[in-house]
ModelCIF file with pLDDT and N, C-alpha, C, O atoms, coordinates in Angstrom:
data_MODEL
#
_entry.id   MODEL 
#
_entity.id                         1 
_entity.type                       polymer 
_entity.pdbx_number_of_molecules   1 
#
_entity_poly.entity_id                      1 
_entity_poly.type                           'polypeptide(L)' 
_entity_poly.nstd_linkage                   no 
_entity_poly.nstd_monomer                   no 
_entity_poly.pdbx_seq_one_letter_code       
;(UNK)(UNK)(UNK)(UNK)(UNK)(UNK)(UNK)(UNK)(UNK)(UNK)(UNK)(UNK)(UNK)(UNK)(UNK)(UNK)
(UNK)(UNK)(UNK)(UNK)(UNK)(UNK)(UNK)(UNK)(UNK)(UNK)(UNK)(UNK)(UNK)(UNK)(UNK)(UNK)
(UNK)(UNK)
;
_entity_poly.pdbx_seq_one_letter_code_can   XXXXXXXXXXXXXXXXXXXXXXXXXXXXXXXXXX 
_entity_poly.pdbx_strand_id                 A 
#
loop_
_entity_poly_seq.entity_id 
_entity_poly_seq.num 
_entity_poly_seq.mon_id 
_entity_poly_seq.hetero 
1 1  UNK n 
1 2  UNK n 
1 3  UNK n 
1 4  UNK n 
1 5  UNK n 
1 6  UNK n 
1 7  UNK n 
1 8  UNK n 
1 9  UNK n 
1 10 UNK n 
1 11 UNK n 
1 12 UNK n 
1 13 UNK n 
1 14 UNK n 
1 15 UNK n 
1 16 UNK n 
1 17 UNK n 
1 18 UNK n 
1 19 UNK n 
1 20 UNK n 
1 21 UNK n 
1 22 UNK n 
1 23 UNK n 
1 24 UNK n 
1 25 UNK n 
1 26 UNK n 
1 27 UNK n 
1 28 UNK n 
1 29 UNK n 
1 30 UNK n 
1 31 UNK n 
1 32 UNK n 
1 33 UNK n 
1 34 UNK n 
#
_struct_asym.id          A 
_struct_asym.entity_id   1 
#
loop_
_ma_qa_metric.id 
_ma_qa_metric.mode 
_ma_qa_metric.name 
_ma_qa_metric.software_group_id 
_ma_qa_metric.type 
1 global pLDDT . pLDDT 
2 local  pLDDT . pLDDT 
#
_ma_qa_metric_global.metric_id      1 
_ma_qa_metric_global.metric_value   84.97 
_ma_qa_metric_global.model_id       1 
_ma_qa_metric_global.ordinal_id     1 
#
loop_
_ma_qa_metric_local.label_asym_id 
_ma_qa_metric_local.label_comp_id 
_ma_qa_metric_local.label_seq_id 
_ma_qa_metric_local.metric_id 
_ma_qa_metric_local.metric_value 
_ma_qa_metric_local.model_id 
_ma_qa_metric_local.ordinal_id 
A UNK 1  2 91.00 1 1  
A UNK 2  2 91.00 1 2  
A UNK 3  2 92.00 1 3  
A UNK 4  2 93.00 1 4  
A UNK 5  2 93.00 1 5  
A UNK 6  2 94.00 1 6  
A UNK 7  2 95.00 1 7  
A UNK 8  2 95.00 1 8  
A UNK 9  2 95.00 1 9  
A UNK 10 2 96.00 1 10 
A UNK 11 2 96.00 1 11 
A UNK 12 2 95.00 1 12 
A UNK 13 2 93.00 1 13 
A UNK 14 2 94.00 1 14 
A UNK 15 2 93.00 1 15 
A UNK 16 2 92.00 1 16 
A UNK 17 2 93.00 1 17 
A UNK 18 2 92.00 1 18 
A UNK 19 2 90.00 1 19 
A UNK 20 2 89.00 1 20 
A UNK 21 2 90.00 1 21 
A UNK 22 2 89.00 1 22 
A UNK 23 2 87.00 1 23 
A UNK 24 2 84.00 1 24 
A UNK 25 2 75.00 1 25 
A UNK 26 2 68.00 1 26 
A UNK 27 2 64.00 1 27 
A UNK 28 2 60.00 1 28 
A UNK 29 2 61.00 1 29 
A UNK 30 2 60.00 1 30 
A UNK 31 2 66.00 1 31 
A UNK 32 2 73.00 1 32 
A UNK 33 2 76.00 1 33 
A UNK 34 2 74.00 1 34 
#
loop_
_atom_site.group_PDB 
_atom_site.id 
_atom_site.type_symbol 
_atom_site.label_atom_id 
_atom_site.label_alt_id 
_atom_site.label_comp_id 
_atom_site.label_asym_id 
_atom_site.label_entity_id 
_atom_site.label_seq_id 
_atom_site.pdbx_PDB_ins_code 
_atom_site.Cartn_x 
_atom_site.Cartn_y 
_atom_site.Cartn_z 
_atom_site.occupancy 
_atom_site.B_iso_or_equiv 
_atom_site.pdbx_formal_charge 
_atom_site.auth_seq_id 
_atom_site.auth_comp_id 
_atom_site.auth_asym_id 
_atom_site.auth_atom_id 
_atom_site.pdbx_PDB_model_num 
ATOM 1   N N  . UNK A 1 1  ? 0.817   -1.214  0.000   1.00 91.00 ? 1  UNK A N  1 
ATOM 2   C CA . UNK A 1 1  ? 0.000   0.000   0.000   1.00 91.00 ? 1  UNK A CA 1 
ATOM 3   C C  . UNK A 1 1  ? 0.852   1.267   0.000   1.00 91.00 ? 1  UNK A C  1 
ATOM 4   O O  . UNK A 1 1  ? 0.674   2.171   -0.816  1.00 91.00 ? 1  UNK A O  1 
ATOM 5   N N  . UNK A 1 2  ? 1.578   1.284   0.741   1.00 91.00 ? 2  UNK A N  1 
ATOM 6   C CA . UNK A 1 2  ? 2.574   2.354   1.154   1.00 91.00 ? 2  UNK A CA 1 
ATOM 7   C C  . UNK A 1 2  ? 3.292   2.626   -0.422  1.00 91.00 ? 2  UNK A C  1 
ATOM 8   O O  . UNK A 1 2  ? 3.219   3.802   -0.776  1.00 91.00 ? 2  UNK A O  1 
ATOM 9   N N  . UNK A 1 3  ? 3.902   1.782   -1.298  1.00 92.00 ? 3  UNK A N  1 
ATOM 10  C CA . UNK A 1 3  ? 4.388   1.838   -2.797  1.00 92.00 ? 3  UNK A CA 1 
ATOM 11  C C  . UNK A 1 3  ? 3.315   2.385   -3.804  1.00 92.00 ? 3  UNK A C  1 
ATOM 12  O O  . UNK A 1 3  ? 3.500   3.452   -4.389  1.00 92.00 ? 3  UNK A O  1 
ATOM 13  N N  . UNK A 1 4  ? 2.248   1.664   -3.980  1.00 93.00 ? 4  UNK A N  1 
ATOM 14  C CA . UNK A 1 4  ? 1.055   2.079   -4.294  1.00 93.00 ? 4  UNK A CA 1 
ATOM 15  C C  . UNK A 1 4  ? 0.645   3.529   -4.442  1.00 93.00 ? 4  UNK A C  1 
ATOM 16  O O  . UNK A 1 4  ? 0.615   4.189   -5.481  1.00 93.00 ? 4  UNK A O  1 
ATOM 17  N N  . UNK A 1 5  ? 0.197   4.071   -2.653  1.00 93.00 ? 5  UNK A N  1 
ATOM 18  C CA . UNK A 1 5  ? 0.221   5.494   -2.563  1.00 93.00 ? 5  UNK A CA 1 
ATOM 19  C C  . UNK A 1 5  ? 0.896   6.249   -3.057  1.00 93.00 ? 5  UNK A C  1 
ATOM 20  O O  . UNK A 1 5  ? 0.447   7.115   -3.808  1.00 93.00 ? 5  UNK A O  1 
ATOM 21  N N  . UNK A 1 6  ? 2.168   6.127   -2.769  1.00 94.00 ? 6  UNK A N  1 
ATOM 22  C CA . UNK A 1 6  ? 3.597   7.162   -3.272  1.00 94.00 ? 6  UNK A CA 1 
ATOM 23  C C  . UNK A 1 6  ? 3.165   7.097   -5.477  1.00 94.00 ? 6  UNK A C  1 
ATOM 24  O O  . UNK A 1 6  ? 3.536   7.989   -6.239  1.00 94.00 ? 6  UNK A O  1 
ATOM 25  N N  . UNK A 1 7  ? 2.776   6.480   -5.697  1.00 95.00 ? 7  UNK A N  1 
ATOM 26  C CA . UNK A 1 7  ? 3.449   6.274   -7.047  1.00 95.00 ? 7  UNK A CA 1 
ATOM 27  C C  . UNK A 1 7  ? 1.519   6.973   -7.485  1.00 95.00 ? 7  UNK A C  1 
ATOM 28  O O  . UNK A 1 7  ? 1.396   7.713   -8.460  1.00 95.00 ? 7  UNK A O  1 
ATOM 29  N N  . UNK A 1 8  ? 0.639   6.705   -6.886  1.00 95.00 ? 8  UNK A N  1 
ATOM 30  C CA . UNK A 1 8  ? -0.670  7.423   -7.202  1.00 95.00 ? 8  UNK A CA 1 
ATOM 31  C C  . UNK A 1 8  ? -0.050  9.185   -6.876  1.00 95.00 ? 8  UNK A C  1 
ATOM 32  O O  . UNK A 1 8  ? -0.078  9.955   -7.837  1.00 95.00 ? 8  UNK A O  1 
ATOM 33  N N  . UNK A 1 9  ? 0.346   9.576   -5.857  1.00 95.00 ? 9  UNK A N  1 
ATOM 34  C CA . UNK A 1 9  ? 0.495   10.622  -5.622  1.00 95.00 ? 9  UNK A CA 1 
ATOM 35  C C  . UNK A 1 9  ? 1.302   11.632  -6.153  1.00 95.00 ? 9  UNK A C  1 
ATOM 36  O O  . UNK A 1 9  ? 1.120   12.847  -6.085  1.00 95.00 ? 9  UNK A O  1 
ATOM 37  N N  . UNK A 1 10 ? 2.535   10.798  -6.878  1.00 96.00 ? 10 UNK A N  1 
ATOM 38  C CA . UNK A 1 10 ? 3.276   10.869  -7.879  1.00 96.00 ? 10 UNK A CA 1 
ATOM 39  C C  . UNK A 1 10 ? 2.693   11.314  -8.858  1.00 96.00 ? 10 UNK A C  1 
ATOM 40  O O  . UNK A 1 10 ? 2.801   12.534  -8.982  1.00 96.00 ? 10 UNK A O  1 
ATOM 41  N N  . UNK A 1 11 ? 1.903   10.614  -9.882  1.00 96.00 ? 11 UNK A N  1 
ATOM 42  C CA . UNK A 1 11 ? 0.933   10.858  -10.628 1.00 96.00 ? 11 UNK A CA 1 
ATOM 43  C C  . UNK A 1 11 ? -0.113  11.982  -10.595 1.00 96.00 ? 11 UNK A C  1 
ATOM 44  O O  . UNK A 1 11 ? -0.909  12.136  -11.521 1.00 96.00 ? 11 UNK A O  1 
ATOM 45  N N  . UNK A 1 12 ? -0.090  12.769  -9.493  1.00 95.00 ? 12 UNK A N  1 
ATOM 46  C CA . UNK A 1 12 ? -1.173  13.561  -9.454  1.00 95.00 ? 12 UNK A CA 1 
ATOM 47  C C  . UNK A 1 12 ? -2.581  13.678  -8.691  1.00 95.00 ? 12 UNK A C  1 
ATOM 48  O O  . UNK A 1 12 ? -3.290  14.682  -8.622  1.00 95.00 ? 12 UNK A O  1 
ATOM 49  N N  . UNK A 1 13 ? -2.846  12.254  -8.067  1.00 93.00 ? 13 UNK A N  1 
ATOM 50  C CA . UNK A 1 13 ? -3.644  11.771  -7.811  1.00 93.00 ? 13 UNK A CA 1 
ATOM 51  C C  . UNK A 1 13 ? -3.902  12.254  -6.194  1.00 93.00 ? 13 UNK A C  1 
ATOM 52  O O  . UNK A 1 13 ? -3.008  12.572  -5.409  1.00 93.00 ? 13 UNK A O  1 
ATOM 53  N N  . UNK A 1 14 ? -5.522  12.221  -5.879  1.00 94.00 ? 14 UNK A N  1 
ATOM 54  C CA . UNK A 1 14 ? -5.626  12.845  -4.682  1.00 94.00 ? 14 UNK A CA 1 
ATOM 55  C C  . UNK A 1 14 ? -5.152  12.082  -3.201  1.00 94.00 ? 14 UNK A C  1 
ATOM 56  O O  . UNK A 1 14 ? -5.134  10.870  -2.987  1.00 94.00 ? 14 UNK A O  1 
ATOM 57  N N  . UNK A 1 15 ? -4.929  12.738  -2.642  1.00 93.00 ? 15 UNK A N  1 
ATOM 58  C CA . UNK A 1 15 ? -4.398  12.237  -1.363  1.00 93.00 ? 15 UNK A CA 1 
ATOM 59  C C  . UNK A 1 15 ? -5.572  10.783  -0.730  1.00 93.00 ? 15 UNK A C  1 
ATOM 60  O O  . UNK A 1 15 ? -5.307  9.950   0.137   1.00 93.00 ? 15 UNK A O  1 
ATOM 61  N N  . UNK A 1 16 ? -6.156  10.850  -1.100  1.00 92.00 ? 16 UNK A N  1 
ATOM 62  C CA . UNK A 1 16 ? -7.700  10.604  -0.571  1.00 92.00 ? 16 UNK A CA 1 
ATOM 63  C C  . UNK A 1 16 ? -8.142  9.269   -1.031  1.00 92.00 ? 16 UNK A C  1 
ATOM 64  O O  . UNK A 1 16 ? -8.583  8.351   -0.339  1.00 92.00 ? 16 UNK A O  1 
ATOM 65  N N  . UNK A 1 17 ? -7.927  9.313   -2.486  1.00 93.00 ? 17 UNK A N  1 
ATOM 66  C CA . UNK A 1 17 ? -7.937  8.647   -3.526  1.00 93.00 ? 17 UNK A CA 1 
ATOM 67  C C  . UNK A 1 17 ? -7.115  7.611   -3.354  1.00 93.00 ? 17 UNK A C  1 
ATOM 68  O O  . UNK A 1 17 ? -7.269  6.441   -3.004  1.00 93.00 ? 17 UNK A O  1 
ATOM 69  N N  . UNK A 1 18 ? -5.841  8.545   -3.800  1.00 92.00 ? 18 UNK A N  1 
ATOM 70  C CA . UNK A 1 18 ? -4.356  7.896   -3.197  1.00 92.00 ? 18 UNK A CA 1 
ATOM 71  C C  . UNK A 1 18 ? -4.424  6.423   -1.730  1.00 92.00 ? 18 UNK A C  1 
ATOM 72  O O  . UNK A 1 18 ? -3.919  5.310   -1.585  1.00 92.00 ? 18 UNK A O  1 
ATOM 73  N N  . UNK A 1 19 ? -5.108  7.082   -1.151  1.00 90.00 ? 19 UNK A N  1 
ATOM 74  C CA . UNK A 1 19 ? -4.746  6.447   0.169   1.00 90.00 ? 19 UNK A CA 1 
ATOM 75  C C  . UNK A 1 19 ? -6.053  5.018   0.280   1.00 90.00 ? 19 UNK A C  1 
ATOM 76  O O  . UNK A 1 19 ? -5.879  3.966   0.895   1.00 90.00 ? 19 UNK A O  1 
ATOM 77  N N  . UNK A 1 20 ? -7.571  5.495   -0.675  1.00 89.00 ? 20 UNK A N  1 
ATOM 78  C CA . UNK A 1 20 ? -8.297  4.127   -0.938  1.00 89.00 ? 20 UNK A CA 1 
ATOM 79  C C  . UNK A 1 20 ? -7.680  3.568   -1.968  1.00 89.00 ? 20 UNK A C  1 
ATOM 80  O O  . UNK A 1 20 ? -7.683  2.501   -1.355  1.00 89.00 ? 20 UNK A O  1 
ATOM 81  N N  . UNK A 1 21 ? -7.257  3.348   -2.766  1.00 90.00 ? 21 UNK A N  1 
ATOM 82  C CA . UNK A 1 21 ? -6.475  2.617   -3.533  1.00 90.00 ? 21 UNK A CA 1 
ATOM 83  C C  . UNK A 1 21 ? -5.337  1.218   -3.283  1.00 90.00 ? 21 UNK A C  1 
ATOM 84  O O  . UNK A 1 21 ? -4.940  0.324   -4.030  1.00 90.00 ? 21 UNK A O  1 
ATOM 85  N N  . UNK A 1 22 ? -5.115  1.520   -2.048  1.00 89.00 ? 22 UNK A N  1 
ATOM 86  C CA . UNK A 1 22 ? -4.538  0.692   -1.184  1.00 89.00 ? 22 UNK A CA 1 
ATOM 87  C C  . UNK A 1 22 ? -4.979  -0.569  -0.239  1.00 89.00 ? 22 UNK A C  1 
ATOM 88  O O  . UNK A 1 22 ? -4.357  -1.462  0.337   1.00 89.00 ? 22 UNK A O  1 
ATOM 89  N N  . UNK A 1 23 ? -6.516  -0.161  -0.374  1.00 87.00 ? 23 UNK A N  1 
ATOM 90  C CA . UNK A 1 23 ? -7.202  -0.494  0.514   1.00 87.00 ? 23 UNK A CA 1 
ATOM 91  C C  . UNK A 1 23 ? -7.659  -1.769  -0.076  1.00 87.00 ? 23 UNK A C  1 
ATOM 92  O O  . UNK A 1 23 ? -7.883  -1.749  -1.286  1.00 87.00 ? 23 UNK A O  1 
ATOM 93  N N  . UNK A 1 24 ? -7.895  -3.241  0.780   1.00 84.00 ? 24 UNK A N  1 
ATOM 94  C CA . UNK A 1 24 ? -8.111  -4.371  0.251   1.00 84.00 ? 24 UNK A CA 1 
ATOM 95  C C  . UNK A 1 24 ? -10.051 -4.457  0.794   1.00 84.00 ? 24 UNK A C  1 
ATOM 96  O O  . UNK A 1 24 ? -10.336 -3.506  1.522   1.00 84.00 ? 24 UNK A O  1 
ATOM 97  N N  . UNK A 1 25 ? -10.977 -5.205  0.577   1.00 75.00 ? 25 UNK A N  1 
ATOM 98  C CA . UNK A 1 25 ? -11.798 -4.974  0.952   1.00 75.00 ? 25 UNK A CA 1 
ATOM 99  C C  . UNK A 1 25 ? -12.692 -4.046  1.396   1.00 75.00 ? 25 UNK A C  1 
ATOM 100 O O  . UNK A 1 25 ? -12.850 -2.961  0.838   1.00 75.00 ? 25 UNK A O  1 
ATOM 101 N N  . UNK A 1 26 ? -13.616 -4.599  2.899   1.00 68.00 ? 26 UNK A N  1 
ATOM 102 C CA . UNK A 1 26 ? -14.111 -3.861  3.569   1.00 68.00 ? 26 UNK A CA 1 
ATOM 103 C C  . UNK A 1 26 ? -13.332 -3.887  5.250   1.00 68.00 ? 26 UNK A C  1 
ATOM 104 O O  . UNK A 1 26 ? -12.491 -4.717  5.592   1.00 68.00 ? 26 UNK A O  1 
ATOM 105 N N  . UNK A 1 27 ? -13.765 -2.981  5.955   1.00 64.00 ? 27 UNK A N  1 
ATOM 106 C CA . UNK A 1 27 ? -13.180 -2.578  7.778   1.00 64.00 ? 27 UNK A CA 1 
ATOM 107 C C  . UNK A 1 27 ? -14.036 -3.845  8.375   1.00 64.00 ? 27 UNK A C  1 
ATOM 108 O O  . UNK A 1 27 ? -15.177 -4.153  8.030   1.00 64.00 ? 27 UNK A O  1 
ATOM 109 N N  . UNK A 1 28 ? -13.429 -4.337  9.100   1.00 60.00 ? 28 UNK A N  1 
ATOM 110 C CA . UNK A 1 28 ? -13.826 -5.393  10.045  1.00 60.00 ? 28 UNK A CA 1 
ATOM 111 C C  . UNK A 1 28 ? -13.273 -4.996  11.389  1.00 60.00 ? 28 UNK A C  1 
ATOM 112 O O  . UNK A 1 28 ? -12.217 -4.448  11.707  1.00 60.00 ? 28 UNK A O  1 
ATOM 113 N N  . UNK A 1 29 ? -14.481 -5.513  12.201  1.00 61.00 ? 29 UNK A N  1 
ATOM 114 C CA . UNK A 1 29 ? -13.767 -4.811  14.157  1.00 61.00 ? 29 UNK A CA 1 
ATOM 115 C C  . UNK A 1 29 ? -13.153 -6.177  14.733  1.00 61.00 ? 29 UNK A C  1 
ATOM 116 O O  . UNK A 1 29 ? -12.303 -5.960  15.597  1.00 61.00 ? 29 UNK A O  1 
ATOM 117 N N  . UNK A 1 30 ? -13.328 -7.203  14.525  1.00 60.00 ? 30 UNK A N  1 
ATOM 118 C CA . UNK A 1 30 ? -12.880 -8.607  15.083  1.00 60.00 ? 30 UNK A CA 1 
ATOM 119 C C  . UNK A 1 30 ? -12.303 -9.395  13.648  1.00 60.00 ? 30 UNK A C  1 
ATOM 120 O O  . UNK A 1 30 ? -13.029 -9.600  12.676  1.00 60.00 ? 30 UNK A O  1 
ATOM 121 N N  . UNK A 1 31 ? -11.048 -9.738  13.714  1.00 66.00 ? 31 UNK A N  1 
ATOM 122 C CA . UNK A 1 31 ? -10.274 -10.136 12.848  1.00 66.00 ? 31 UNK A CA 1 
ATOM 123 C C  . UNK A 1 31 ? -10.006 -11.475 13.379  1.00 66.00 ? 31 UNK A C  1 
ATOM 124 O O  . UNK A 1 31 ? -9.806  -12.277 12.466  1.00 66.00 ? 31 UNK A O  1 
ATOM 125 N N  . UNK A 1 32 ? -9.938  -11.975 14.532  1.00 73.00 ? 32 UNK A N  1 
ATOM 126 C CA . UNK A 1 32 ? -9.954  -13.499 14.624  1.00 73.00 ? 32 UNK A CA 1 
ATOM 127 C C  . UNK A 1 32 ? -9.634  -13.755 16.506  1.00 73.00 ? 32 UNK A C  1 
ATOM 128 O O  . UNK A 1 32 ? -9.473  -13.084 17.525  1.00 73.00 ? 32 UNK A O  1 
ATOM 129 N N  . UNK A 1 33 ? -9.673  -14.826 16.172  1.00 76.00 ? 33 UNK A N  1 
ATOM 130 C CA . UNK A 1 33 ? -9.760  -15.119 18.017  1.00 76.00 ? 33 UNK A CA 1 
ATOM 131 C C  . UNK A 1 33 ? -8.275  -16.283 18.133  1.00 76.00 ? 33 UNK A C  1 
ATOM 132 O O  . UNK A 1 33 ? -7.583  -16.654 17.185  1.00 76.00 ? 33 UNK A O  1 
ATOM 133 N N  . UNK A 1 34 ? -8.121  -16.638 19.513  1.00 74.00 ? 34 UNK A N  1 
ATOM 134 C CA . UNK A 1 34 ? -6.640  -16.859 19.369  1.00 74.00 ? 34 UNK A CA 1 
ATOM 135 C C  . UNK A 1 34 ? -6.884  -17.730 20.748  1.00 74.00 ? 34 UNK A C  1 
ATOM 136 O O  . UNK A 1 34 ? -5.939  -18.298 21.294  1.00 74.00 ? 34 UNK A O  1 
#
């Protein structure tokens, strides 16, 4: 994500934009139990 961003932002692209672009899915509050 972090490579991703830099190289959208590079490009011109909005910070915003930039930064969902990175993003895999949807937000989850419980990711697993242990």
């Amino acid at each position: 994500a972090d490579r991703i961003e830099a190289d959208l932002l590079a490009q011109g692209v909005s910070p915003k934009k930039a930064f969902k672009a990175g993003a895999l899915g949807r937000r989850v509050t419980v990711t697993g139990v242990d």
